[in-house]
N, C-alpha and C. Protein backbone atom coordinates (compact mmCIF):
# COMPACT_ATOMS: atom_id res chain seq x y z
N UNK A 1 -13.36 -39.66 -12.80
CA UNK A 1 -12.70 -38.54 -12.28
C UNK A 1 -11.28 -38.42 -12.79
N UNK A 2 -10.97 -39.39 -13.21
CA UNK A 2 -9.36 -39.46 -14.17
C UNK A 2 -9.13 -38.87 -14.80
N UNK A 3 -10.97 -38.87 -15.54
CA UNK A 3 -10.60 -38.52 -17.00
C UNK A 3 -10.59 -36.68 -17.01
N UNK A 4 -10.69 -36.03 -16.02
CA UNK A 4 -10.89 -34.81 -16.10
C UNK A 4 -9.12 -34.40 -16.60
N UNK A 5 -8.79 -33.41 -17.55
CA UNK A 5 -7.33 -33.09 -18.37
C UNK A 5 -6.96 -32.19 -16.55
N UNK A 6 -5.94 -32.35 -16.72
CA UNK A 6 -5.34 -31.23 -15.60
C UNK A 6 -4.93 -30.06 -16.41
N UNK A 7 -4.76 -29.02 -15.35
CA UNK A 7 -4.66 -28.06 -16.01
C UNK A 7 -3.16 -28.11 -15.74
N UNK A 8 -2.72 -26.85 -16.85
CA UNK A 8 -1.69 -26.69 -17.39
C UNK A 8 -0.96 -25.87 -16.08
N UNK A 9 0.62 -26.34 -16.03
CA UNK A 9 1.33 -25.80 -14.92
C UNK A 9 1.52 -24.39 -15.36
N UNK A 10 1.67 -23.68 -14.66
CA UNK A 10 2.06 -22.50 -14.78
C UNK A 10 3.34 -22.12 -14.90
N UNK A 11 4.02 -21.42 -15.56
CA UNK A 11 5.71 -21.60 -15.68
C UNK A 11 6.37 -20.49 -14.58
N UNK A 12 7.11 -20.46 -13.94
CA UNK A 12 7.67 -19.77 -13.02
C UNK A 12 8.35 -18.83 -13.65
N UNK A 13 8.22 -17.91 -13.39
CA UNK A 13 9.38 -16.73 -13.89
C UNK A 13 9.98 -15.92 -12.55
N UNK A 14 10.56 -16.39 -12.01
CA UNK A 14 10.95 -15.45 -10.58
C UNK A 14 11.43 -14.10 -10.66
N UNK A 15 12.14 -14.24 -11.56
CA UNK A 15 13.05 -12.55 -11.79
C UNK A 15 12.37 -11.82 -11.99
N UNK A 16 10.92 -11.91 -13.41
CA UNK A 16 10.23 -11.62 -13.21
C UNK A 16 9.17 -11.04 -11.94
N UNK A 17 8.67 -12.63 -11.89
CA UNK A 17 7.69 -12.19 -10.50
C UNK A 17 8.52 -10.79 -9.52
N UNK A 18 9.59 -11.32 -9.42
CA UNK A 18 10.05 -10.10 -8.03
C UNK A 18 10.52 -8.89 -8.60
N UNK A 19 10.86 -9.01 -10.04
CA UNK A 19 10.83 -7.05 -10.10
C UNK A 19 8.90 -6.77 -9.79
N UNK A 20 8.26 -7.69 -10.48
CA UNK A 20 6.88 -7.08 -10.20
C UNK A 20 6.15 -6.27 -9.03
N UNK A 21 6.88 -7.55 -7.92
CA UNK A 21 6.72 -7.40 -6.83
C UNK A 21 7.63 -5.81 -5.96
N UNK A 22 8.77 -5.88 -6.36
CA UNK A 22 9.85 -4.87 -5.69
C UNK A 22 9.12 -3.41 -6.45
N UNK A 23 8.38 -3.56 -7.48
CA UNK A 23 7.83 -2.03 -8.51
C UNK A 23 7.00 -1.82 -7.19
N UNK A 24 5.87 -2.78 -7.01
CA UNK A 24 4.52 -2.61 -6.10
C UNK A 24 5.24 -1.99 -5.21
N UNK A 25 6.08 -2.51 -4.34
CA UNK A 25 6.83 -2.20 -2.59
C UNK A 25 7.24 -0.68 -2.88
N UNK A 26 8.15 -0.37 -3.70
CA UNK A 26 8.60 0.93 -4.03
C UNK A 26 7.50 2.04 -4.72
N UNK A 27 6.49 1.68 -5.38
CA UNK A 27 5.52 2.84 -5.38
C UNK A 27 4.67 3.05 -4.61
N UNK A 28 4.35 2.18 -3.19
CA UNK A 28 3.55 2.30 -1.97
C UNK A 28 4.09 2.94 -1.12
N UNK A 29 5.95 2.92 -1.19
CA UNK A 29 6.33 3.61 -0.36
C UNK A 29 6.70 5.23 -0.67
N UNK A 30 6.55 5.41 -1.87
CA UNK A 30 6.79 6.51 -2.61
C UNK A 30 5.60 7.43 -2.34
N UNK A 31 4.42 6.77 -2.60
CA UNK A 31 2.86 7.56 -2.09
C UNK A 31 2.61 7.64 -0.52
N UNK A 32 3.62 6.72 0.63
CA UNK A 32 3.18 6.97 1.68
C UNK A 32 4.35 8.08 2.04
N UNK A 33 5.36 8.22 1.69
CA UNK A 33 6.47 9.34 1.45
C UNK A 33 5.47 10.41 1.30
N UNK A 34 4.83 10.53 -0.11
CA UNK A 34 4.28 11.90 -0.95
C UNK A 34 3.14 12.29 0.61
N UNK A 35 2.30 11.10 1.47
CA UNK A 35 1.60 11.59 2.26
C UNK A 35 1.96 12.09 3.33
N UNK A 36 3.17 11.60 3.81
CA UNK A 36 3.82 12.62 4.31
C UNK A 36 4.35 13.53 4.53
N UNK A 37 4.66 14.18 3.68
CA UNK A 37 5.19 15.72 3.09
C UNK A 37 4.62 16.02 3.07
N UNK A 38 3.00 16.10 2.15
CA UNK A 38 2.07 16.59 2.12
C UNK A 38 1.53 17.21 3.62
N UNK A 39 1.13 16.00 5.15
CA UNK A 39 1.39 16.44 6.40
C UNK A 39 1.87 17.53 6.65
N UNK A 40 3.51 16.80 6.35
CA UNK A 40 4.15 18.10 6.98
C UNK A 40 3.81 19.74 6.39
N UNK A 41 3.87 19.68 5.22
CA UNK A 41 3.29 20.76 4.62
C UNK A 41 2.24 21.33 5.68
N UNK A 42 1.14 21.27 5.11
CA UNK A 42 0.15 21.36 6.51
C UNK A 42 0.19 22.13 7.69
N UNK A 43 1.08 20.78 8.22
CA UNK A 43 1.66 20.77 10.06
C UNK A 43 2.32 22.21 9.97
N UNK A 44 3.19 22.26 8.74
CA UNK A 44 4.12 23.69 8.96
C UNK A 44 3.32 24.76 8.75
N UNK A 45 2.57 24.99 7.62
CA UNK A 45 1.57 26.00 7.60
C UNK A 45 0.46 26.42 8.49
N UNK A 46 -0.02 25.34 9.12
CA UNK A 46 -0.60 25.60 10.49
C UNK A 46 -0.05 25.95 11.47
N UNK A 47 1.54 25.77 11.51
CA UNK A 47 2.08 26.14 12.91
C UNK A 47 2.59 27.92 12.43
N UNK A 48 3.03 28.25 11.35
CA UNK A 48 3.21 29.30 10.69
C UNK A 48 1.64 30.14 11.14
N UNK A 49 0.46 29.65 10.98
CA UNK A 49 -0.46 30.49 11.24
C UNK A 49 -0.88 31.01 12.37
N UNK A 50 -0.54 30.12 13.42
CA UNK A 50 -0.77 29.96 14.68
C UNK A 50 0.25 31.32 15.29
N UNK A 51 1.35 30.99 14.63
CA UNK A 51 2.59 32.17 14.93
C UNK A 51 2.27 33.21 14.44
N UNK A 52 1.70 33.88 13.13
CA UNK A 52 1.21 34.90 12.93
C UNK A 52 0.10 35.49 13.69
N UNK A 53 -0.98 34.46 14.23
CA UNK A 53 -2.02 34.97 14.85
C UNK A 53 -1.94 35.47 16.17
N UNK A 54 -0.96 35.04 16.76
CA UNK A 54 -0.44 34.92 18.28
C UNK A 54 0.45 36.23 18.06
N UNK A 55 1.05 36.49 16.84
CA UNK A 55 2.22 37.85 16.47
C UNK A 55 0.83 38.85 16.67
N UNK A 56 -0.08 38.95 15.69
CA UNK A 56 -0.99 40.21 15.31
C UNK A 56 -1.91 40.42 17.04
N UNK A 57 -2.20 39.06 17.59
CA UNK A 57 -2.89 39.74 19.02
C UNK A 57 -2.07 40.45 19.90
N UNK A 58 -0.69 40.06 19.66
CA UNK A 58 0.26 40.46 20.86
C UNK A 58 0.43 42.01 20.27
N UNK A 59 0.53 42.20 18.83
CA UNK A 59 0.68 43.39 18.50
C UNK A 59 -0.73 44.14 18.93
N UNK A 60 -1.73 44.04 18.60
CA UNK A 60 -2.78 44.68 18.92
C UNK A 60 -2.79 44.70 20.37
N UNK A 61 -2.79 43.79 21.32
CA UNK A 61 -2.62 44.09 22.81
C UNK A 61 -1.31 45.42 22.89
N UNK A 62 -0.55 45.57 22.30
CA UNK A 62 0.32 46.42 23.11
C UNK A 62 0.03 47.87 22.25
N UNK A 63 -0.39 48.08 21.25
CA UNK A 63 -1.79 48.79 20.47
C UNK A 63 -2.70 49.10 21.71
N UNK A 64 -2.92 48.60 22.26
CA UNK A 64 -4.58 48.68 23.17
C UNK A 64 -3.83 49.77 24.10
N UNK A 65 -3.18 48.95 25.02
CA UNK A 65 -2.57 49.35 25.95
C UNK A 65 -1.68 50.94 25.46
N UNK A 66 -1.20 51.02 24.48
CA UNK A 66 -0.54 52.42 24.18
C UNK A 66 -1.65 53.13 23.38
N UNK A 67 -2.58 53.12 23.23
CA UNK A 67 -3.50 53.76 22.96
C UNK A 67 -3.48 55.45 23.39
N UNK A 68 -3.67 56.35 22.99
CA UNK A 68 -4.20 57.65 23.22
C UNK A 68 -5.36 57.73 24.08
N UNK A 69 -4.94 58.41 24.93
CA UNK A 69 -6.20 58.43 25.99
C UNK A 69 -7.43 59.11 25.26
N UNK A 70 -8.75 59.57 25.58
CA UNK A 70 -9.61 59.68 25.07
C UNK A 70 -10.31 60.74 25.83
N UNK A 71 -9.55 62.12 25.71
CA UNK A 71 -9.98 63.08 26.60
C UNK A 71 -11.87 63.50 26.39
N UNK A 72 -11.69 63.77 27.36
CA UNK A 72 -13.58 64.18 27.45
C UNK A 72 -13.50 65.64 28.46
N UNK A 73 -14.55 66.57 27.28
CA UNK A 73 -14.38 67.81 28.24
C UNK A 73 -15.57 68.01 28.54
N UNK A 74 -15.92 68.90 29.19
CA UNK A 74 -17.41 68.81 29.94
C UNK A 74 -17.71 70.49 30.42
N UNK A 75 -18.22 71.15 29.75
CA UNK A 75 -18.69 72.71 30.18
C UNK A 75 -20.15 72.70 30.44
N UNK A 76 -20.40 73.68 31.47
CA UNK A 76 -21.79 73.60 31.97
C UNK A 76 -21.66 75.63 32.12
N UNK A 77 -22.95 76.05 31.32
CA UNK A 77 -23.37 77.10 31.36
C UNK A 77 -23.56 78.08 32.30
N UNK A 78 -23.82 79.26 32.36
CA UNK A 78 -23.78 79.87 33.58
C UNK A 78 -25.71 79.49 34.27
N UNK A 79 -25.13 78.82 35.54
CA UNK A 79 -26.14 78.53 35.93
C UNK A 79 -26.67 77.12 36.15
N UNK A 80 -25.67 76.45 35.22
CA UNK A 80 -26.49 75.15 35.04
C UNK A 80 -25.31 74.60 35.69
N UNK A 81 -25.69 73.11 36.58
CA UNK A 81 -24.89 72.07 37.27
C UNK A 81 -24.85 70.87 36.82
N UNK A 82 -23.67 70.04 36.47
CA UNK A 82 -23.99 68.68 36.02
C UNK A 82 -23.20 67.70 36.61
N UNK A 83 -23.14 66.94 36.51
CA UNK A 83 -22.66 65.29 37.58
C UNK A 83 -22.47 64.84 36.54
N UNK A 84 -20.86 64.29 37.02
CA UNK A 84 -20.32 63.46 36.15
C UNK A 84 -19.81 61.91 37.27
N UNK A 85 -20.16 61.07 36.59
CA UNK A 85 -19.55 59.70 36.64
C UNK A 85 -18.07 59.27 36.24
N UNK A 86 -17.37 58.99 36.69
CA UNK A 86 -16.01 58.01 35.92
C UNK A 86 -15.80 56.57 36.52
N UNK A 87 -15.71 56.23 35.45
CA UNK A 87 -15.32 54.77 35.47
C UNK A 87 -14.63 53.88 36.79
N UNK A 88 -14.05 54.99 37.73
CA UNK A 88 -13.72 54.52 39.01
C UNK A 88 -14.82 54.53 40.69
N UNK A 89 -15.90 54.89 39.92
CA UNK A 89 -16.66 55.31 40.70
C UNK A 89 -16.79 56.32 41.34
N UNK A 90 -15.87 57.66 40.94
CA UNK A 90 -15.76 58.55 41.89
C UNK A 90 -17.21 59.67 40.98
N UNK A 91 -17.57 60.73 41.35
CA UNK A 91 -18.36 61.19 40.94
C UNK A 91 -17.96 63.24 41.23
N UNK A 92 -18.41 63.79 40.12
CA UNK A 92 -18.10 64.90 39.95
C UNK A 92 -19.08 65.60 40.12
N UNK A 93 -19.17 66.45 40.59
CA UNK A 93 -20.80 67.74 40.75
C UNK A 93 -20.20 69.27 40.17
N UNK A 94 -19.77 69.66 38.60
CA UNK A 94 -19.59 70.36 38.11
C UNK A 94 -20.43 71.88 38.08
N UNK A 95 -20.04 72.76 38.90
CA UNK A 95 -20.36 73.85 38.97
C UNK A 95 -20.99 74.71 37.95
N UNK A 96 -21.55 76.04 37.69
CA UNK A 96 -21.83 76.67 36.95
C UNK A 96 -20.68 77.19 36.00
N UNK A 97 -20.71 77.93 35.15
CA UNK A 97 -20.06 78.51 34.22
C UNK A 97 -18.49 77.27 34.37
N UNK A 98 -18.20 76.45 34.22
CA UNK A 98 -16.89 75.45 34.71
C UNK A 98 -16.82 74.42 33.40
N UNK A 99 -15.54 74.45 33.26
CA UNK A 99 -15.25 72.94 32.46
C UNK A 99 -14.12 72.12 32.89
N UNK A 100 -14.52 70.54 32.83
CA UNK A 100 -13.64 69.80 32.90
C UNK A 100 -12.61 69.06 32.20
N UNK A 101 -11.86 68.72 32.32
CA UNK A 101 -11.14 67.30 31.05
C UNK A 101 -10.75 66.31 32.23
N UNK A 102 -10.87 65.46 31.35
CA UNK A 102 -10.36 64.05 31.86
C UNK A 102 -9.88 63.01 31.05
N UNK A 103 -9.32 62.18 31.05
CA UNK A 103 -9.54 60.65 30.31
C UNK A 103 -10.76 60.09 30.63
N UNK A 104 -11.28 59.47 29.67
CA UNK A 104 -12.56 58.75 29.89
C UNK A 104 -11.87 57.18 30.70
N UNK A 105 -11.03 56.84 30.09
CA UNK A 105 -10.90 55.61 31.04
C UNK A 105 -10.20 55.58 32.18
N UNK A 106 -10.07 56.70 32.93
CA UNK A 106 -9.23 56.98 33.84
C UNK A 106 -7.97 55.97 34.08
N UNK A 107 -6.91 56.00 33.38
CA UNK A 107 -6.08 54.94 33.22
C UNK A 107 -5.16 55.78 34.98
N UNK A 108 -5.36 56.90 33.94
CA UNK A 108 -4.35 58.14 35.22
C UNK A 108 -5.75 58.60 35.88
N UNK A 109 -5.67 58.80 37.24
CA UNK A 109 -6.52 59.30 37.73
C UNK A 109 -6.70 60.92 38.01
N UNK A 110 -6.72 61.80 36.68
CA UNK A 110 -6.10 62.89 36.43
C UNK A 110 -7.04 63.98 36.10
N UNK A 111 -7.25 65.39 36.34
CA UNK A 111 -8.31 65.65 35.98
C UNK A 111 -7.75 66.93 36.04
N UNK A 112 -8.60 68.22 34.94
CA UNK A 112 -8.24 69.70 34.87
C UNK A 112 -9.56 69.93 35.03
N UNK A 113 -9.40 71.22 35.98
CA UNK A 113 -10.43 72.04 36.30
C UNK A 113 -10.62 73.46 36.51
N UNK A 114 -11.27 74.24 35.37
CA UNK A 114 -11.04 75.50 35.33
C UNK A 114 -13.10 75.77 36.09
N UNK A 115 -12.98 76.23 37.22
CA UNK A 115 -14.08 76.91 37.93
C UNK A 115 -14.78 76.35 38.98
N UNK A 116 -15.58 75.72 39.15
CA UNK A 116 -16.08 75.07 40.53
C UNK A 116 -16.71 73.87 40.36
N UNK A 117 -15.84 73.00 41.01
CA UNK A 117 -16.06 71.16 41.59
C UNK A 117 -16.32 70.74 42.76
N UNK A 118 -17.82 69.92 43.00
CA UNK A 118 -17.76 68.85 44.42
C UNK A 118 -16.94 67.48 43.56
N UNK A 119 -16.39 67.42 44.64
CA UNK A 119 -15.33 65.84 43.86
C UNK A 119 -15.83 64.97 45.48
N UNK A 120 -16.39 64.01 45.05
CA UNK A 120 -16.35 62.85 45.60
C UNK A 120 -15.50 61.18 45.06
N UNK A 121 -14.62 61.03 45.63
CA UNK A 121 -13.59 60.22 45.44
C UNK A 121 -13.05 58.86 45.88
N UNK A 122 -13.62 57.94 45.32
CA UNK A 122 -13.09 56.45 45.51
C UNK A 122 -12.03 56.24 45.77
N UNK A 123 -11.83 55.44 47.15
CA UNK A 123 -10.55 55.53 47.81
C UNK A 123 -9.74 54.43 46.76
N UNK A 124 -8.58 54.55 46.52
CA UNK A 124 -7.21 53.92 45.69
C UNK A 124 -5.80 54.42 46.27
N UNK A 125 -5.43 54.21 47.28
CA UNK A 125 -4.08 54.23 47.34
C UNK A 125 -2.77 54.37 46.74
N UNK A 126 -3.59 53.16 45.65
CA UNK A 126 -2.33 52.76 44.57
C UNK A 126 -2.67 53.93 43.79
N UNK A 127 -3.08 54.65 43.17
CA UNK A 127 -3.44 55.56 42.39
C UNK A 127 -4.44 56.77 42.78
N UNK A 128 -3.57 57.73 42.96
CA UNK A 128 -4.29 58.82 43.90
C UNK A 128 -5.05 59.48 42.46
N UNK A 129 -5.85 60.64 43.72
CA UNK A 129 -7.05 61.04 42.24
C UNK A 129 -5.80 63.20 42.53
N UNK A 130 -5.50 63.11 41.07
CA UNK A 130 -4.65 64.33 40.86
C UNK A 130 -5.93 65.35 40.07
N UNK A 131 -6.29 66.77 40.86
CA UNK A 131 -6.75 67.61 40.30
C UNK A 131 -6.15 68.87 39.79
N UNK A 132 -6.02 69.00 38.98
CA UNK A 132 -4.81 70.36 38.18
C UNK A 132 -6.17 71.54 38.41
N UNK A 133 -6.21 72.56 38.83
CA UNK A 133 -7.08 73.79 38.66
C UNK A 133 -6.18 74.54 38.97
N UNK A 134 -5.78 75.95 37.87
CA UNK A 134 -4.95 77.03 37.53
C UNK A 134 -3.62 76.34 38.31
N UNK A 135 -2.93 76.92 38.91
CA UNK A 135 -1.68 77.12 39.30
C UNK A 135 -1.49 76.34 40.59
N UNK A 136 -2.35 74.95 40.93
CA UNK A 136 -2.35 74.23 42.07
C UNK A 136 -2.88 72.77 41.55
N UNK A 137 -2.03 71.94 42.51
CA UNK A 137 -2.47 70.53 41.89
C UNK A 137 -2.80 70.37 43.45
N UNK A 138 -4.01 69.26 43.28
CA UNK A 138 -4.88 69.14 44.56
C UNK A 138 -4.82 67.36 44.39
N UNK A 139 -3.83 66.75 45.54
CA UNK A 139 -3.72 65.06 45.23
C UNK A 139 -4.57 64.93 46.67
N UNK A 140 -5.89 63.51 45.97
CA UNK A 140 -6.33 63.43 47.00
C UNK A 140 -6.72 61.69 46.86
N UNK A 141 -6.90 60.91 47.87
CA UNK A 141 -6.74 59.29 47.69
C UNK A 141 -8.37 58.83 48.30
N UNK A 142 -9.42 59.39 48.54
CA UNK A 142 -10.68 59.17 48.87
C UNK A 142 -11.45 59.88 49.79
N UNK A 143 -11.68 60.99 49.06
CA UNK A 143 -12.62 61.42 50.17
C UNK A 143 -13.33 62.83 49.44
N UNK A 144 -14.52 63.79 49.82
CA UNK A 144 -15.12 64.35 49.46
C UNK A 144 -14.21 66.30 49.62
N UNK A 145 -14.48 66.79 48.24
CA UNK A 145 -13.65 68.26 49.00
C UNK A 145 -14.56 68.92 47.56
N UNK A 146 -14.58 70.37 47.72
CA UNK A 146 -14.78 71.09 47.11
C UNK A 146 -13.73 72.13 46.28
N UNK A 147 -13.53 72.43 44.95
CA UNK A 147 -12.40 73.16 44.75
C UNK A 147 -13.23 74.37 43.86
N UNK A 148 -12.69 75.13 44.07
CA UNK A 148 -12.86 76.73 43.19
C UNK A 148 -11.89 77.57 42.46
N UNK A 149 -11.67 77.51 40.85
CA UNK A 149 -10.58 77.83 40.62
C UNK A 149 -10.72 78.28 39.56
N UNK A 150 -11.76 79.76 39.16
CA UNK A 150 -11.80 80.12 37.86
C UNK A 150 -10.38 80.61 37.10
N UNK A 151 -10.82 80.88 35.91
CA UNK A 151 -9.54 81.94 35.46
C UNK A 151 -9.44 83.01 35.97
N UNK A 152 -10.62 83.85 36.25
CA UNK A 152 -10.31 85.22 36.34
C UNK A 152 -10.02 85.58 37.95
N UNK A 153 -10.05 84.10 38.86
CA UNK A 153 -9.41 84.23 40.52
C UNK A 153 -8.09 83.98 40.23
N UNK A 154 -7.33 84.47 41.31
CA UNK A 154 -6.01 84.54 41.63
C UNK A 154 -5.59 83.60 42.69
N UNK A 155 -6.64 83.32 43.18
CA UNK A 155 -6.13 82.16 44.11
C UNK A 155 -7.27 80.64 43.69
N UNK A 156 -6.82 79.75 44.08
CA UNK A 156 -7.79 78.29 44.02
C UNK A 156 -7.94 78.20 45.68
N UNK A 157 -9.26 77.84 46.08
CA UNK A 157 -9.87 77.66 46.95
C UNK A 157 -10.37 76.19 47.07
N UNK A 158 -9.93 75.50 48.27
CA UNK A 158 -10.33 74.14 48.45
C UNK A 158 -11.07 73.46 49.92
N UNK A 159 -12.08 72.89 49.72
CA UNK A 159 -12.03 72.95 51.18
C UNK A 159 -12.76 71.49 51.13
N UNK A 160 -12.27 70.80 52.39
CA UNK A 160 -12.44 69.28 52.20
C UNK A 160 -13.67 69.13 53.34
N UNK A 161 -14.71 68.45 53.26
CA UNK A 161 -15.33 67.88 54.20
C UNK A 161 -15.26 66.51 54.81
């Protein structure tokens, strides 16, 4: 077992060895640097998107809300009667030769009426139901009435049951 040669020492170079070493330390920290920016990059562009998306709903919500109402008119022939529904539950029984307007989404609870209406009316307090026919506004907060108010009368006729 003597006879085995030893192997040859290895020569030390320290200055060496430790720039070797100080290159390694400084380009690990250079790539965990680059992965972080990179992050942040990211982090910022995601939070940038988040802010635009949250900008365009808030804009479209106040879009919604200022919207143009969406008038709906409604004429019924001489002779013929039709029932109308609105969205508040109140219900209309549109007379012969008569037309209505309204908003379809009754935001305003508002309504024109040129000739003869049964109005049955969902009580709301907070928002009374306003009927415009010729030269009289008829405010009423729940309850059943009849109005008559062609063009060619001089007076509007109302009568509540």
């Amino acid at each position: 077992m003597d006879d085995e040669p030893t192997p040859p020492r290895r020569a030390w170079h320290t200055d060496k060895e430790w720039f070797t070493l100080l290159e390694r330390i400084t380009s690990d920290e250079l790539s965990i640097r680059r992965s972080r920016q990179v992050r942040r990059r990211w982090q910022w562009a995601a939070a940038a998107t988040v802010v635009l998306l949250l900008g365009a709903s808030g804009i479209g919500a106040i879009r919604w809300r200022n919207r143009r109402p969406t008038i709906e008119t409604v004429t019924t022939a001489p002779g013929q009667r039709l029932m109308v529904r609105l969205v508040d539950r109140s219900t209309i029984t549109l007379g012969p030769a008569s037309t209505l307007r309204y908003d379809r989404s009754m935001r305003n609870r508002e309504i024109t009426l040129d000739g003869l209406a049964d109005f049955r009316v969902e009580h709301d307090a907070d928002h009374p139901f306003v009927v415009h026919a010729a030269s009289a506004d008829i405010t009423d907060v729940g309850t059943e009435f009849v109005v008559r108010a062609y063009g060619a009368d001089s007076t509007v006729h109302i009568a509540v049951n």
